[in-house]
Every structure is written in C-alpha cells, then in structure tokens.
C-alpha atoms as a PDB file:
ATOM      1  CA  UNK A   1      -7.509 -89.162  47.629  1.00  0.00           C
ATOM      2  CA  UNK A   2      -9.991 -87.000  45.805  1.00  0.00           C
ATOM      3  CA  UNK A   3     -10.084 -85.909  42.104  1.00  0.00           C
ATOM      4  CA  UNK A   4      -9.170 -82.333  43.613  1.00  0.00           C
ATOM      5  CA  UNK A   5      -6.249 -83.218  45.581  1.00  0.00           C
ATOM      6  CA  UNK A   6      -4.786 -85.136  43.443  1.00  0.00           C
ATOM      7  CA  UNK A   7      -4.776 -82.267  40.708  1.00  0.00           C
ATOM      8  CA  UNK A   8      -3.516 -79.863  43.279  1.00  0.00           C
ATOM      9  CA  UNK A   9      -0.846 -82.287  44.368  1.00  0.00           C
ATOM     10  CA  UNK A  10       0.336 -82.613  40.253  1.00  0.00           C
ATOM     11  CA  UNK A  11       0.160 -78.572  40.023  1.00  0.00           C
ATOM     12  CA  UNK A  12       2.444 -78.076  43.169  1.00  0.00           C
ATOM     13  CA  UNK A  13       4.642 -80.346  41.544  1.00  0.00           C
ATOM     14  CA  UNK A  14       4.514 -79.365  38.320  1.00  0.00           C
ATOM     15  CA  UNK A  15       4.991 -75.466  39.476  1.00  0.00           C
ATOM     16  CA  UNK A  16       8.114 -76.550  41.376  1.00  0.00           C
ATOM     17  CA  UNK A  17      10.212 -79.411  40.343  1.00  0.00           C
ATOM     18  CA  UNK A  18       8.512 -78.707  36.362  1.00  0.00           C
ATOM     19  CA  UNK A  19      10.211 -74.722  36.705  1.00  0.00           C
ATOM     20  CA  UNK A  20      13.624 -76.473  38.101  1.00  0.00           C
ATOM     21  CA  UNK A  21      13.619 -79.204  35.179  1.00  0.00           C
ATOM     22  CA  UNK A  22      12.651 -77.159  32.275  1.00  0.00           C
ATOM     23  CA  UNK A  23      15.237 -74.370  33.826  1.00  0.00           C
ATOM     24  CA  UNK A  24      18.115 -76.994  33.857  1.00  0.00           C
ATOM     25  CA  UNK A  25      17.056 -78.386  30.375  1.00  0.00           C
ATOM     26  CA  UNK A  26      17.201 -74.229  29.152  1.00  0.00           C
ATOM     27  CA  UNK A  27      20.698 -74.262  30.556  1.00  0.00           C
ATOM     28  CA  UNK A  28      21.541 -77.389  28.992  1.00  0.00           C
ATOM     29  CA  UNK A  29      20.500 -76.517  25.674  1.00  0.00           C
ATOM     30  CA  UNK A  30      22.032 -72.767  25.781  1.00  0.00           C
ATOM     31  CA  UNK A  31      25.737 -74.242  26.607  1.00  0.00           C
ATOM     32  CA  UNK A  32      25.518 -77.484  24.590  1.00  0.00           C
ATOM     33  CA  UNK A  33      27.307 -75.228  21.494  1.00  0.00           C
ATOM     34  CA  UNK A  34      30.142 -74.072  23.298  1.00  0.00           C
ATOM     35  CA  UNK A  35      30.930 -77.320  24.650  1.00  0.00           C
ATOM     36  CA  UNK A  36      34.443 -78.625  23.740  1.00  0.00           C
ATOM     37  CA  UNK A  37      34.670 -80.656  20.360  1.00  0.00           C
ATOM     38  CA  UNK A  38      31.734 -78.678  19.418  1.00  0.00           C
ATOM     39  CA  UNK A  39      33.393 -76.322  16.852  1.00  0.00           C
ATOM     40  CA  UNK A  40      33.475 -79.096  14.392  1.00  0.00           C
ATOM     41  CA  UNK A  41      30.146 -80.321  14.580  1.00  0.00           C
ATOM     42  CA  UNK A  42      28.708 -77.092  14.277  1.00  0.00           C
ATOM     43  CA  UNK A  43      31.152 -76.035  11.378  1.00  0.00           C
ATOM     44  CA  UNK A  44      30.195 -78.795   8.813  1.00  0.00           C
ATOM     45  CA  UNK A  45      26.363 -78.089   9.761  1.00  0.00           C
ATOM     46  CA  UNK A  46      26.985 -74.468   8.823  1.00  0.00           C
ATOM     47  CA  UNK A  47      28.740 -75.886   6.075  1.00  0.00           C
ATOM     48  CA  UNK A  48      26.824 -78.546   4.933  1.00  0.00           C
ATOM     49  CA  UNK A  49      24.124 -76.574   3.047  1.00  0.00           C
ATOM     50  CA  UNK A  50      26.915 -75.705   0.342  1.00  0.00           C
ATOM     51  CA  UNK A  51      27.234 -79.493  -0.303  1.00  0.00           C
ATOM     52  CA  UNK A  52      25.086 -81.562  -2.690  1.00  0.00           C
ATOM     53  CA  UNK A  53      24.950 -85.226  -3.790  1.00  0.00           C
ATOM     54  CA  UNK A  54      27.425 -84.762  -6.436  1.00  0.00           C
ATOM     55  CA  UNK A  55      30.630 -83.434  -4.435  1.00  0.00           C
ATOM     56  CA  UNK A  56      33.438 -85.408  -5.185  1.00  0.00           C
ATOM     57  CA  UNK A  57      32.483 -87.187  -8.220  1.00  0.00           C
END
C-alpha cells in the first residue's frame, strides 16, 4: 500500500464513519440536559455562582 492510498483510504473513512460519529456525539451532547435527573444537576450549576467559601459559617 502506497503513501496515496493509504491517505485516500483514511479520508473515505474519515468523510463517512467521522460525519456519523461526530453527528451522534452532536446528538448526544444536545439531549444530555434534558435527560431525567438532570434538573438538579443543572440547577445547583446555575446556582452555584451565588455561593462562596463562606456559606454556612
């Protein structure tokens, strides 16, 4: 196998299977918030920028 096959072999696959995993990670990362349990992870981030080290004391 040639230096030139062998980078046309990697750009088919990249310009296939790369577009279907980077599409699947997108979709991944666009539902991961509405996931279930997620509302309170994502309410003490929004909430955590009200805290500081002294809360509580």
């Amino acid at each position: 196998m040639n230096a030139a096959s062998t980078y046309d072999t990697l750009r088919i696959l990249a310009d296939s299977w790369g577009l279907a995993a980077m599409a699947l990670v997108f979709v991944v990362l666009c539902l991961w918030p509405f996931r279930p349990g997620a509302h309170d992870d994502a309410t003490r981030a929004a909430n955590s920028i009200f805290e500081d080290d002294n809360d509580g004391e």
